[in-house]
Protein backbone atom coordinates (compact mmCIF):
# COMPACT_ATOMS: atom_id res chain seq x y z
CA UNK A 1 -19.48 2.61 -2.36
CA UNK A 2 -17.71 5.08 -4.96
CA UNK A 3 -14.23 4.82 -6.32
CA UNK A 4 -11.85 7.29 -5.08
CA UNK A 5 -10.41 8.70 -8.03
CA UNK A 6 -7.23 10.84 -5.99
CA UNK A 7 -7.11 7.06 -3.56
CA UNK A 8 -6.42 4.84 -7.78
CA UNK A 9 -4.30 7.40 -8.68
CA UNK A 10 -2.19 6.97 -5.27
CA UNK A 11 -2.44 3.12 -5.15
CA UNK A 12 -1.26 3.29 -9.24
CA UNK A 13 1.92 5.51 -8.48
CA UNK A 14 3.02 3.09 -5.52
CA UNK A 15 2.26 0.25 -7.66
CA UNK A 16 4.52 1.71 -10.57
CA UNK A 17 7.49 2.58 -8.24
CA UNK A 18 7.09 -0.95 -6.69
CA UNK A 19 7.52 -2.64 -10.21
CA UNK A 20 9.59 -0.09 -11.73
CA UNK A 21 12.19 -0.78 -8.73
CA UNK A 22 12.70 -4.45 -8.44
CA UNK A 23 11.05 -5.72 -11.33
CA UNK A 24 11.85 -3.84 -14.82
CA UNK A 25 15.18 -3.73 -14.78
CA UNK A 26 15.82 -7.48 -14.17
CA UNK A 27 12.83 -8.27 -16.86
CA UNK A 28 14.00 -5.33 -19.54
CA UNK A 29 16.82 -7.40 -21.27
CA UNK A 30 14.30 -10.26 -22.33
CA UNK A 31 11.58 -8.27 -22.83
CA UNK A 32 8.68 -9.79 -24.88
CA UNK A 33 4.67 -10.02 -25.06
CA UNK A 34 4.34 -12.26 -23.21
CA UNK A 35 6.70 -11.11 -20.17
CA UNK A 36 4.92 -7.74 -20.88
CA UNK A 37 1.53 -9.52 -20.44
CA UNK A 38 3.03 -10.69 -16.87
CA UNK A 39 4.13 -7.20 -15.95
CA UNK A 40 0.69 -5.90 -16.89
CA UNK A 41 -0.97 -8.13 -14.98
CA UNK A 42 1.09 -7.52 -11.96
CA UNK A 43 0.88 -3.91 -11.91
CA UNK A 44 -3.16 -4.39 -11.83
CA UNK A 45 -3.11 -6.98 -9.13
CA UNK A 46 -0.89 -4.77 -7.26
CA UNK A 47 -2.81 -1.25 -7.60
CA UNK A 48 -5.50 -2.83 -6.63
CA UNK A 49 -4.42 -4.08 -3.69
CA UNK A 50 -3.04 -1.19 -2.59
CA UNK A 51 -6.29 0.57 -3.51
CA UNK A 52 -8.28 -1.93 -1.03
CA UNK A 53 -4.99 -1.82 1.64
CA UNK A 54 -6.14 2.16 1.69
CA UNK A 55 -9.54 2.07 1.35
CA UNK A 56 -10.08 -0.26 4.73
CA UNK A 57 -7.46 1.28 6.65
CA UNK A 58 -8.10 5.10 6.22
CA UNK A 59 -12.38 4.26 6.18
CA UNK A 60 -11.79 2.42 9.16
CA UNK A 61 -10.03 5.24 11.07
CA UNK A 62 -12.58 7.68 9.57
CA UNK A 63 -15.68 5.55 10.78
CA UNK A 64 -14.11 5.46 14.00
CA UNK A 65 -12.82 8.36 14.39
CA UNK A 66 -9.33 6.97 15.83
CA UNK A 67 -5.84 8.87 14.59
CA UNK A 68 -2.80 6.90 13.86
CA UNK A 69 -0.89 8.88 15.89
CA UNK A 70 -2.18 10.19 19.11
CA UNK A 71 -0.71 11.93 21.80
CA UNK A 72 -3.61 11.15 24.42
């Protein structure tokens, strides 16, 4: 199985809005290394779920050949 380079950079941008949004600005006036460290480590855990959230759903309906939306 190869990495999806266009899939990471998708799964990265969501994860960025997604922190960017709720969590930055409540974190930015007490902003240290180690809250940094916590940020960090949140953005990775969330791109790469995102990353895996995409990978099964759109492989799935490519192995099967199913649409999301279908008018049959």
């Amino acid at each position: 199985m190869t990495i999806d380079l266009l899939r990471g950079a998708e799964a990265t941008g969501q994860a960025a809005v997604v922190l960017g949004a709720t969590l930055l600005p409540a974190a930015w006036p007490g902003l240290d290394p180690a809250v940094t460290a916590v940020l960090v480590a949140m953005f990775l855990i969330l791109s790469v779920g995102i990353y895996a959230l995409h990978a099964v759903t759109f492989d799935f309906l490519r192995i099967t050949g199913r649409r999301v939306f279908s008018n049959e």
